[in-house]
PDB file of N, CA and C in Angstrom:
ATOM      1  N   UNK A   1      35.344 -42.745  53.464  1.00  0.00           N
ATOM      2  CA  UNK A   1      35.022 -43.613  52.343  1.00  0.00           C
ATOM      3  C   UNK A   1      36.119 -43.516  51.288  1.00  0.00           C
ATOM      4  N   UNK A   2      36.579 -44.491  50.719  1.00  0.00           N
ATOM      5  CA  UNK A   2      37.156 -44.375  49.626  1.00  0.00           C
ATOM      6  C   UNK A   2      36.548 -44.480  48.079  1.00  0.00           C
ATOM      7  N   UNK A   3      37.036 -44.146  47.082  1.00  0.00           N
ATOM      8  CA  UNK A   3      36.863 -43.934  45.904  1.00  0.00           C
ATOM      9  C   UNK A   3      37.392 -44.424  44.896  1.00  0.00           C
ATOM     10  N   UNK A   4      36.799 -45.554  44.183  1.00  0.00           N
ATOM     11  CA  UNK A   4      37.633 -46.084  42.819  1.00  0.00           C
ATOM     12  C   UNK A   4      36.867 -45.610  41.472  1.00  0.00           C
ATOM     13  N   UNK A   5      37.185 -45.413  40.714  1.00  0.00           N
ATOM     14  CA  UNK A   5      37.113 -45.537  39.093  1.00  0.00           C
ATOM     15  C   UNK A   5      37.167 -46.315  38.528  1.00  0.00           C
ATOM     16  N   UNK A   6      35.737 -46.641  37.391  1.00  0.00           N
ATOM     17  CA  UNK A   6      35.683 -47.950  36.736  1.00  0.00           C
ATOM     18  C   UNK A   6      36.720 -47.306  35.563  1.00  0.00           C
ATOM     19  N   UNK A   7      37.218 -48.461  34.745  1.00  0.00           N
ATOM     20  CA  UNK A   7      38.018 -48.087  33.266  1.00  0.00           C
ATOM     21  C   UNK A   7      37.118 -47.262  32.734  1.00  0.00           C
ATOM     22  N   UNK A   8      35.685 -47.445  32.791  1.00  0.00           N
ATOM     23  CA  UNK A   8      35.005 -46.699  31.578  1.00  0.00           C
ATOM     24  C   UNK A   8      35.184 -44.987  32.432  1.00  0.00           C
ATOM     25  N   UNK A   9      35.033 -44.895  33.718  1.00  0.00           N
ATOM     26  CA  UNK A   9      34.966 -43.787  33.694  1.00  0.00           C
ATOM     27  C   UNK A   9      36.118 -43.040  33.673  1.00  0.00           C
ATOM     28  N   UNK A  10      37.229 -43.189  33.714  1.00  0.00           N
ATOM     29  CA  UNK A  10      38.251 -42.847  33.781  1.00  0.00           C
ATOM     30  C   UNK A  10      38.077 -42.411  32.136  1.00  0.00           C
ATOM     31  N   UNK A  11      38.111 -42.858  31.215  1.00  0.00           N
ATOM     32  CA  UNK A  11      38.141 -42.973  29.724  1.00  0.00           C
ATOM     33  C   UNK A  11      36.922 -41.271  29.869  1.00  0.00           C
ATOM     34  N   UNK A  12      35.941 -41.899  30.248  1.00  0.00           N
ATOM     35  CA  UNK A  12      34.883 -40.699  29.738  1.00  0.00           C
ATOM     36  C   UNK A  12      35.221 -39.369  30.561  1.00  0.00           C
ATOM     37  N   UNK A  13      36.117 -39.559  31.546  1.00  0.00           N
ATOM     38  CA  UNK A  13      36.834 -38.423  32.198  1.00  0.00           C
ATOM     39  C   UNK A  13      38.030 -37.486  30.985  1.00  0.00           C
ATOM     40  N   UNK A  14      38.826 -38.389  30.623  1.00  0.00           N
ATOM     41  CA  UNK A  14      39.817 -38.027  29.800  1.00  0.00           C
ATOM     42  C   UNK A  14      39.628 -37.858  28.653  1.00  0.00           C
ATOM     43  N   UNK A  15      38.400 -38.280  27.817  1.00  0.00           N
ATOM     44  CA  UNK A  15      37.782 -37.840  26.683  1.00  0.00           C
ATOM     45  C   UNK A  15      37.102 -36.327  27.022  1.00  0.00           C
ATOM     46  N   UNK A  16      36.074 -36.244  27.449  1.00  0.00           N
ATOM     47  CA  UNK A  16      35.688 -35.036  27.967  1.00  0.00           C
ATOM     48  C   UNK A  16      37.149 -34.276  28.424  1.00  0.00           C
ATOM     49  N   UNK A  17      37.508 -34.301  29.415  1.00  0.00           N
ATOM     50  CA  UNK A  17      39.399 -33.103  29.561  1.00  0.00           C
ATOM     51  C   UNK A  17      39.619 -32.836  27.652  1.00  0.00           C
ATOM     52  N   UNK A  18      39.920 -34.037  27.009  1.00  0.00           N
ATOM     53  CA  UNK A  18      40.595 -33.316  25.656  1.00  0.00           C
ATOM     54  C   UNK A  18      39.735 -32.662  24.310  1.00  0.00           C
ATOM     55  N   UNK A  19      38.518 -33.312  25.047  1.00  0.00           N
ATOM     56  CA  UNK A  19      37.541 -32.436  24.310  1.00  0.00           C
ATOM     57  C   UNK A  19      37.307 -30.977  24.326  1.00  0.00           C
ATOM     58  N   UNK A  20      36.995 -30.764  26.152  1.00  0.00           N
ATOM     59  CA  UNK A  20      37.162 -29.286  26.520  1.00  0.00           C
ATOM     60  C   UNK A  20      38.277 -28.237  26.256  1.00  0.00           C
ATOM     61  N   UNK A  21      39.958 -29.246  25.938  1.00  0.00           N
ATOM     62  CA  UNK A  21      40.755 -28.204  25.559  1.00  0.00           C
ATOM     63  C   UNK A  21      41.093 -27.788  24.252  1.00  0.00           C
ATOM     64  N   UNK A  22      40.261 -28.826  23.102  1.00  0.00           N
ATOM     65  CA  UNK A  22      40.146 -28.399  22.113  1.00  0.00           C
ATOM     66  C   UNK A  22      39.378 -26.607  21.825  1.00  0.00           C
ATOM     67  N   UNK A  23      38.261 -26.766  22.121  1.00  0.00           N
ATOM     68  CA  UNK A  23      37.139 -25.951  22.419  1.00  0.00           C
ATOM     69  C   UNK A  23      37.829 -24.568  22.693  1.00  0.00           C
ATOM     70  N   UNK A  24      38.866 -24.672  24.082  1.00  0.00           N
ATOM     71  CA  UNK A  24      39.074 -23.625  24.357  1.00  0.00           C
ATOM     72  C   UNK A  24      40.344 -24.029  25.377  1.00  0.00           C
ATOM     73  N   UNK A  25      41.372 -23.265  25.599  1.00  0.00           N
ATOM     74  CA  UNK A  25      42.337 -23.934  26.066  1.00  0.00           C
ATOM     75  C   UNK A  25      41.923 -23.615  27.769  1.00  0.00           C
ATOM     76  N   UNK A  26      42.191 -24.628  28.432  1.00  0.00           N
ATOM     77  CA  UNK A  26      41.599 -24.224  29.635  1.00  0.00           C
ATOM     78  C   UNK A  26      40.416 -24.242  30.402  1.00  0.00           C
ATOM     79  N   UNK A  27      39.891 -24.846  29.252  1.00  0.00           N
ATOM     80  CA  UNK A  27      38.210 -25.470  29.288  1.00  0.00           C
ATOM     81  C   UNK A  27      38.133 -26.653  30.135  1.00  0.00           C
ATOM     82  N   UNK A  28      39.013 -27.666  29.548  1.00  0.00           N
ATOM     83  CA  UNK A  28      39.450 -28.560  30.460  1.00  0.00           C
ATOM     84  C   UNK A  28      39.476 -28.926  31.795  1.00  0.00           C
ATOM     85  N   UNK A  29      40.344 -27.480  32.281  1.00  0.00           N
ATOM     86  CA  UNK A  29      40.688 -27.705  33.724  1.00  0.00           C
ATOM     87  C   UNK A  29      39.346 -26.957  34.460  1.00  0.00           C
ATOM     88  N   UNK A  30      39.018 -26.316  33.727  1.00  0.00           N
ATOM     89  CA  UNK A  30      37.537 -26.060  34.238  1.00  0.00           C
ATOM     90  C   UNK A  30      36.630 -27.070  34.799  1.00  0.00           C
ATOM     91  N   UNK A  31      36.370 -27.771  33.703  1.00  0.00           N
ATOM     92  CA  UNK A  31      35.667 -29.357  33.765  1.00  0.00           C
ATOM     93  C   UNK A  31      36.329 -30.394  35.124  1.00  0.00           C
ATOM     94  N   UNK A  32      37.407 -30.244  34.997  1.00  0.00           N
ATOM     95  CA  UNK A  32      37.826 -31.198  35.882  1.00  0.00           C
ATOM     96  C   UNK A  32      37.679 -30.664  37.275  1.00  0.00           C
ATOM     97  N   UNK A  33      37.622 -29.309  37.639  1.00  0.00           N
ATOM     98  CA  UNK A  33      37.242 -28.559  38.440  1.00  0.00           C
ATOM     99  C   UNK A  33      35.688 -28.903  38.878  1.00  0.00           C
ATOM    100  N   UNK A  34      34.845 -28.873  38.239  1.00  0.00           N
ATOM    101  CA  UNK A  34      33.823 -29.357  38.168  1.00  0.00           C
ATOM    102  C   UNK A  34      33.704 -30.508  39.195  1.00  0.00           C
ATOM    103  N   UNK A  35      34.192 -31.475  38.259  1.00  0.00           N
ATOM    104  CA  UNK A  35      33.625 -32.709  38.709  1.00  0.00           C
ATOM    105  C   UNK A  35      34.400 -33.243  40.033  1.00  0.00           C
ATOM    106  N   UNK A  36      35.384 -32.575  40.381  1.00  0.00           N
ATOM    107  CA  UNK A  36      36.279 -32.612  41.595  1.00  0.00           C
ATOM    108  C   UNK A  36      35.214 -31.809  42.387  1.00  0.00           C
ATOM    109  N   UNK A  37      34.251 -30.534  42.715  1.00  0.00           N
ATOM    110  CA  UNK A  37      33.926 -30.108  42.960  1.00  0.00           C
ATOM    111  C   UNK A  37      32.529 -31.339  43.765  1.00  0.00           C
ATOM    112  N   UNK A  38      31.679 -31.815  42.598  1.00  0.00           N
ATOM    113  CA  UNK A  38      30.710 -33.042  42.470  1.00  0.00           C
ATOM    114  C   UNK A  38      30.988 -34.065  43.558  1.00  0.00           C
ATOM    115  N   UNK A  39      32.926 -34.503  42.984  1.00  0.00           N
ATOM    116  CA  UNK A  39      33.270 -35.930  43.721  1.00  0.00           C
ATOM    117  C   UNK A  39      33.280 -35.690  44.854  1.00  0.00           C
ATOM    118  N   UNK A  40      33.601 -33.961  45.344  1.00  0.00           N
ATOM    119  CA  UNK A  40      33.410 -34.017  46.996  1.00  0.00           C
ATOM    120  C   UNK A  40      32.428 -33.964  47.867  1.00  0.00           C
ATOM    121  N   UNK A  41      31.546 -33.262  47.090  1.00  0.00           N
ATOM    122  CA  UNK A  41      30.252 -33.691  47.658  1.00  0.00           C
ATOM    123  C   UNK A  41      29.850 -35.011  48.065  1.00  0.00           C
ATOM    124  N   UNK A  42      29.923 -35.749  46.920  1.00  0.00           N
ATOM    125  CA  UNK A  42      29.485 -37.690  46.969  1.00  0.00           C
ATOM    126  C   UNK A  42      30.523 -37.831  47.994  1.00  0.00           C
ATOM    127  N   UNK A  43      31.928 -37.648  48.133  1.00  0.00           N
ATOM    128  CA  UNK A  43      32.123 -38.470  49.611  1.00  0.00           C
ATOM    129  C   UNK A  43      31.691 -37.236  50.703  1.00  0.00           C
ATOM    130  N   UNK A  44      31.253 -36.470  50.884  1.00  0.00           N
ATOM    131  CA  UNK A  44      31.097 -35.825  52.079  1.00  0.00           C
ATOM    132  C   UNK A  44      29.724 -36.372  52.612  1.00  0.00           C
ATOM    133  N   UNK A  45      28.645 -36.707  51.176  1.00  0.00           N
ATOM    134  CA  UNK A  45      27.060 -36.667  51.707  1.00  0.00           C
ATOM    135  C   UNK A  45      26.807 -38.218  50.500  1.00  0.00           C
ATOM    136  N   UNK A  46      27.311 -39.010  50.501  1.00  0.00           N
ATOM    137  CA  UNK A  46      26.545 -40.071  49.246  1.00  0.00           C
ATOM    138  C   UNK A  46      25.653 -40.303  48.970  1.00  0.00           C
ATOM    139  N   UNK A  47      24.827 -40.427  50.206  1.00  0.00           N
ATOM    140  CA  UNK A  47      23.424 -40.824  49.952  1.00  0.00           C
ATOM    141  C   UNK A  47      22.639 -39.570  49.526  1.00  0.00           C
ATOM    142  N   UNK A  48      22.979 -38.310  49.433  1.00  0.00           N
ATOM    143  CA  UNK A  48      22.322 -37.134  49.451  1.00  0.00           C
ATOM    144  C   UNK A  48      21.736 -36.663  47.851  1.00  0.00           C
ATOM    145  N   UNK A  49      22.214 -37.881  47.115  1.00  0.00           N
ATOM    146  CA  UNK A  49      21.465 -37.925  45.370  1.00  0.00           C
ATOM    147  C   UNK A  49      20.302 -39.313  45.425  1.00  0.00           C
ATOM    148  N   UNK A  50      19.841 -38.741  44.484  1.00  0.00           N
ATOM    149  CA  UNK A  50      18.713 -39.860  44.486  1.00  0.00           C
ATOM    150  C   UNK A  50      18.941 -41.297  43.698  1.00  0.00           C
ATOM    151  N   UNK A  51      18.562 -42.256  43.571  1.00  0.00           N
ATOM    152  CA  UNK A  51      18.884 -43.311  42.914  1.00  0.00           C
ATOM    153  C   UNK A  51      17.798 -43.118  41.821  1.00  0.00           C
ATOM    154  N   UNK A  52      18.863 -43.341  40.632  1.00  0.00           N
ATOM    155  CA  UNK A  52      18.338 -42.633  39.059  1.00  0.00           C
ATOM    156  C   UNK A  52      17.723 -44.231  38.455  1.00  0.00           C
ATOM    157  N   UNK A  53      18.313 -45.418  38.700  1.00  0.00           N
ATOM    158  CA  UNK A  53      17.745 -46.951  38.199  1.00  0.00           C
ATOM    159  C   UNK A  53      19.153 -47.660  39.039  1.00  0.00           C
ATOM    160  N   UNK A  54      18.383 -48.806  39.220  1.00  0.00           N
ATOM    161  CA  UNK A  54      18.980 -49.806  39.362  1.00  0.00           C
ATOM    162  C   UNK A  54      19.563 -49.937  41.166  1.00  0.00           C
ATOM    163  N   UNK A  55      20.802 -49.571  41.189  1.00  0.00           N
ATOM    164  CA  UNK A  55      22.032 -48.845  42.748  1.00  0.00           C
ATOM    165  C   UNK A  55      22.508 -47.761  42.330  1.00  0.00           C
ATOM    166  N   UNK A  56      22.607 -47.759  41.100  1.00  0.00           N
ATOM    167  CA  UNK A  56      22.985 -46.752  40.649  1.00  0.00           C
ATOM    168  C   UNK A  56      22.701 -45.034  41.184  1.00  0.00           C
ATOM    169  N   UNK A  57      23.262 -44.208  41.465  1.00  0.00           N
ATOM    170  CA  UNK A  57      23.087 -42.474  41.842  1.00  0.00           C
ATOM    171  C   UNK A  57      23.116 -41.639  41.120  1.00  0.00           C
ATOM    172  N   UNK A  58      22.951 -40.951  40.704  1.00  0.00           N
ATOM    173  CA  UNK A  58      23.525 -39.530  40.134  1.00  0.00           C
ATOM    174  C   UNK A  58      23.462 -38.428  40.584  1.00  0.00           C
ATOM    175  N   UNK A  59      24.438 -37.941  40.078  1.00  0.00           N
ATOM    176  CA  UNK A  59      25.161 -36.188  40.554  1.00  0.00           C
ATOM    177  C   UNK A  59      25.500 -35.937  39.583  1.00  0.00           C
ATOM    178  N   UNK A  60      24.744 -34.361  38.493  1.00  0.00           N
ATOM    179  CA  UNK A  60      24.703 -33.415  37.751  1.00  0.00           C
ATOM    180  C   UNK A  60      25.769 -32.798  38.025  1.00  0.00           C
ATOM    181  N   UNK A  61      26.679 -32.308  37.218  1.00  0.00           N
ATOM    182  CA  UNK A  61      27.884 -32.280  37.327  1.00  0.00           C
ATOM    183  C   UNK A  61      27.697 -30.360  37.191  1.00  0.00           C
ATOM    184  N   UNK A  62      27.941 -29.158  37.875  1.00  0.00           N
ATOM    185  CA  UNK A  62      27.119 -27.956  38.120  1.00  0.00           C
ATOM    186  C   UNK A  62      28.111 -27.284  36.351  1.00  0.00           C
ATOM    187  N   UNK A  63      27.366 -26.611  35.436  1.00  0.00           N
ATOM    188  CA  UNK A  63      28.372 -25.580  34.379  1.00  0.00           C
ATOM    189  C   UNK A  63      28.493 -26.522  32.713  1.00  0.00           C
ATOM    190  N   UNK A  64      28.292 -28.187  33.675  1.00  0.00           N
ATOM    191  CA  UNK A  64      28.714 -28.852  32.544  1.00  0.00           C
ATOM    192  C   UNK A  64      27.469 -29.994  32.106  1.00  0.00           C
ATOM    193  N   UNK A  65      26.942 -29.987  30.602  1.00  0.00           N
ATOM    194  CA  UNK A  65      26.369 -31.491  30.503  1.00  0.00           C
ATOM    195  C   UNK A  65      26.623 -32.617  31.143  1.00  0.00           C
ATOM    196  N   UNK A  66      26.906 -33.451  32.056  1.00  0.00           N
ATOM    197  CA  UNK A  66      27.564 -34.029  32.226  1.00  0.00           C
ATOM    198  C   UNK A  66      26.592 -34.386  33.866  1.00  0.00           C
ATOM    199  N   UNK A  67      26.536 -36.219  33.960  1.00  0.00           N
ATOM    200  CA  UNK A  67      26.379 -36.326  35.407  1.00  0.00           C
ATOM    201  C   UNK A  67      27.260 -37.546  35.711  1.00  0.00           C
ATOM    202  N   UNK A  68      27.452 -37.630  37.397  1.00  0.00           N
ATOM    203  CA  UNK A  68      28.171 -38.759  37.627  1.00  0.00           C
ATOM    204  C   UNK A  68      27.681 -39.458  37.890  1.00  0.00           C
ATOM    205  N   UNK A  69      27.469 -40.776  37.261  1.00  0.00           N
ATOM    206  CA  UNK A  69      26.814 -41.940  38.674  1.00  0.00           C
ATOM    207  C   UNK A  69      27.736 -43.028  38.913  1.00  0.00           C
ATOM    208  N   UNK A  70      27.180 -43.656  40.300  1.00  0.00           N
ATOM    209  CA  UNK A  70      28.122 -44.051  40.777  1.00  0.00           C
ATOM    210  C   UNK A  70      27.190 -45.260  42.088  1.00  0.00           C
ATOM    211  N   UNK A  71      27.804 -45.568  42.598  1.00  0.00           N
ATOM    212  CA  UNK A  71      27.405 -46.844  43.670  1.00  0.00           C
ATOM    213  C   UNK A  71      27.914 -46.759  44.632  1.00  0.00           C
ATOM    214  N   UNK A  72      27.014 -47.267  46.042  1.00  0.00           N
ATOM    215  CA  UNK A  72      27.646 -47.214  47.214  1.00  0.00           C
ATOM    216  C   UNK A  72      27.946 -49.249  47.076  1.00  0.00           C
ATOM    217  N   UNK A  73      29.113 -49.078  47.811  1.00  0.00           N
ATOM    218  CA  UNK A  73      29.783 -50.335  47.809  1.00  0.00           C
ATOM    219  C   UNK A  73      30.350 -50.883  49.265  1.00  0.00           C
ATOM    220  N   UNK A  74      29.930 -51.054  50.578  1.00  0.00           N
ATOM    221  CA  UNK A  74      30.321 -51.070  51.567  1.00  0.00           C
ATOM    222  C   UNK A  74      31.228 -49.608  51.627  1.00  0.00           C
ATOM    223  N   UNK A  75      32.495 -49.550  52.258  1.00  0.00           N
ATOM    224  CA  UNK A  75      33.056 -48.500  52.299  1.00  0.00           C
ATOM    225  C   UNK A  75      33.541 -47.432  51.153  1.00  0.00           C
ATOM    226  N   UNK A  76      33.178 -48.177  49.882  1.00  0.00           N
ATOM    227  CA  UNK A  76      33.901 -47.660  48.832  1.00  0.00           C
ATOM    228  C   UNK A  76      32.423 -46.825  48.122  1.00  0.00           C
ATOM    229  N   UNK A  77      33.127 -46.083  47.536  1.00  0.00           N
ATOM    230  CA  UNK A  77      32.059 -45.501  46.050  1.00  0.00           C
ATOM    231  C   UNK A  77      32.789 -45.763  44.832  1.00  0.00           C
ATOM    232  N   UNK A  78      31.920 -46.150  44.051  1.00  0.00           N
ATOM    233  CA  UNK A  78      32.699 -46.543  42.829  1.00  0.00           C
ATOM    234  C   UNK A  78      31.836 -45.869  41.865  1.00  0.00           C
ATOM    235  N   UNK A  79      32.841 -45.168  41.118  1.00  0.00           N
ATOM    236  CA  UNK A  79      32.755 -44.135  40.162  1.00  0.00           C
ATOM    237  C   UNK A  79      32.593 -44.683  38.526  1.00  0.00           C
ATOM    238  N   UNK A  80      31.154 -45.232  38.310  1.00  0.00           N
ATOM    239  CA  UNK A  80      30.956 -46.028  36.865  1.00  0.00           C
ATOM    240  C   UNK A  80      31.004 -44.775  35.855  1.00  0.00           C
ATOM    241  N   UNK A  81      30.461 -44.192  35.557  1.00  0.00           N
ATOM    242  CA  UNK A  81      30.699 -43.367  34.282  1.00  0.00           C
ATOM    243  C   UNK A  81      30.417 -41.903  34.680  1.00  0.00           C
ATOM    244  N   UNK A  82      30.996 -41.147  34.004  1.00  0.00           N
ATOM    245  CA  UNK A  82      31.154 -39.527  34.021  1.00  0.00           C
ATOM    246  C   UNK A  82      30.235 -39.449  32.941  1.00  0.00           C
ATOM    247  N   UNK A  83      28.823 -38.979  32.252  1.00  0.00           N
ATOM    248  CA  UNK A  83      27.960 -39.324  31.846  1.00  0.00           C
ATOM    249  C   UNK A  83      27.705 -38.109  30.722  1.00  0.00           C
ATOM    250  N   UNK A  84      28.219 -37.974  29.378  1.00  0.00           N
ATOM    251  CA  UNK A  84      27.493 -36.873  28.634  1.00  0.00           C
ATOM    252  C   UNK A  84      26.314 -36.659  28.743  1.00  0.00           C
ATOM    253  N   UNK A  85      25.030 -35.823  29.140  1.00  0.00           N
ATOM    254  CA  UNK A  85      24.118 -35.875  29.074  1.00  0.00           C
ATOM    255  C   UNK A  85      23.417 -35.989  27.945  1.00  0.00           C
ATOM    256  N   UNK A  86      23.741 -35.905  26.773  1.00  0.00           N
ATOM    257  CA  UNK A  86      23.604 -35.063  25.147  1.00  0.00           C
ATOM    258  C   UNK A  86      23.776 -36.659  24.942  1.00  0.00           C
ATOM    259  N   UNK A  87      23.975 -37.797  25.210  1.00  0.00           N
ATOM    260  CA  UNK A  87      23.666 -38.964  24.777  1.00  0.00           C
ATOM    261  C   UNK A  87      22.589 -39.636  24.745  1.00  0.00           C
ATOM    262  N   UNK A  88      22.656 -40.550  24.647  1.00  0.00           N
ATOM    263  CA  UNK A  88      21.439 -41.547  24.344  1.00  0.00           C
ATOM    264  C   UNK A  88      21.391 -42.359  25.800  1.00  0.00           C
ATOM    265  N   UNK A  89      20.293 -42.301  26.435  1.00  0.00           N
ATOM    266  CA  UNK A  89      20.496 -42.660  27.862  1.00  0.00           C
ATOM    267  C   UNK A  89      20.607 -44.087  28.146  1.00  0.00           C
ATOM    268  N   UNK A  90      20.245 -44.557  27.206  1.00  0.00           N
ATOM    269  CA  UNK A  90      20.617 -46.383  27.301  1.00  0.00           C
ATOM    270  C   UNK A  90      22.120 -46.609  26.773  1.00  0.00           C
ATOM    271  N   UNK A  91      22.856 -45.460  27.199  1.00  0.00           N
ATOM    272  CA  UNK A  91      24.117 -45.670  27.420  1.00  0.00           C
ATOM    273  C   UNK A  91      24.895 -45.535  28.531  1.00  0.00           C
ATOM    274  N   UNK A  92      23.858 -45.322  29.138  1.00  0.00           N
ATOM    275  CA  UNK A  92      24.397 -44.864  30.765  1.00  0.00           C
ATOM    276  C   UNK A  92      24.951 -46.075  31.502  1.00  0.00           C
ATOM    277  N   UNK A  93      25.776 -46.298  32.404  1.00  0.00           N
ATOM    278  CA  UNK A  93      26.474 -47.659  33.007  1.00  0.00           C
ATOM    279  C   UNK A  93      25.158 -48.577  33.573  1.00  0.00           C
TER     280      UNK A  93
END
């Protein structure tokens, strides 16, 4: 399967990275560790999260607030938002 990134999530990827290295230097790559950790799961097993609304999936991102959801798309998964949890959920993609 392949894997794209919407703009928004890419953005809420790289906000979160410069957030975490404020915090603590290295926090960052932690996080991104993380969710690299998450993204391999979703292509190894996709269907293996539950559908949270809509097509939409999610995957709890393990250490961090944070979940991914995302869509199965014929061969592709597409990666809509990297998700603060600590938000307001009618902000979710």
């Amino acid at each position: 399967m392949n894997l794209r990134y919407t703009d928004r999530a890419k953005d809420d990827v790289e906000l979160a990275f410069e957030w975490y290295e404020k915090q603590r230097r290295g926090l960052g790559f932690e996080f991104l560790d993380c969710v690299e950790v998450s993204l391999n799961n979703i292509l190894c097993f996709p269907k293996m999260y539950q559908i949270c609304y809509s097509n939409f999936r999610g995957c709890v991102i393990r250490r961090f607030p944070f979940s991914i959801f995302y869509t199965i798309e014929g061969d592709e998964i597409v990666i809509h938002s990297v998700f603060d949890n600590r938000q307001d959920p009618k902000e979710r993609p």
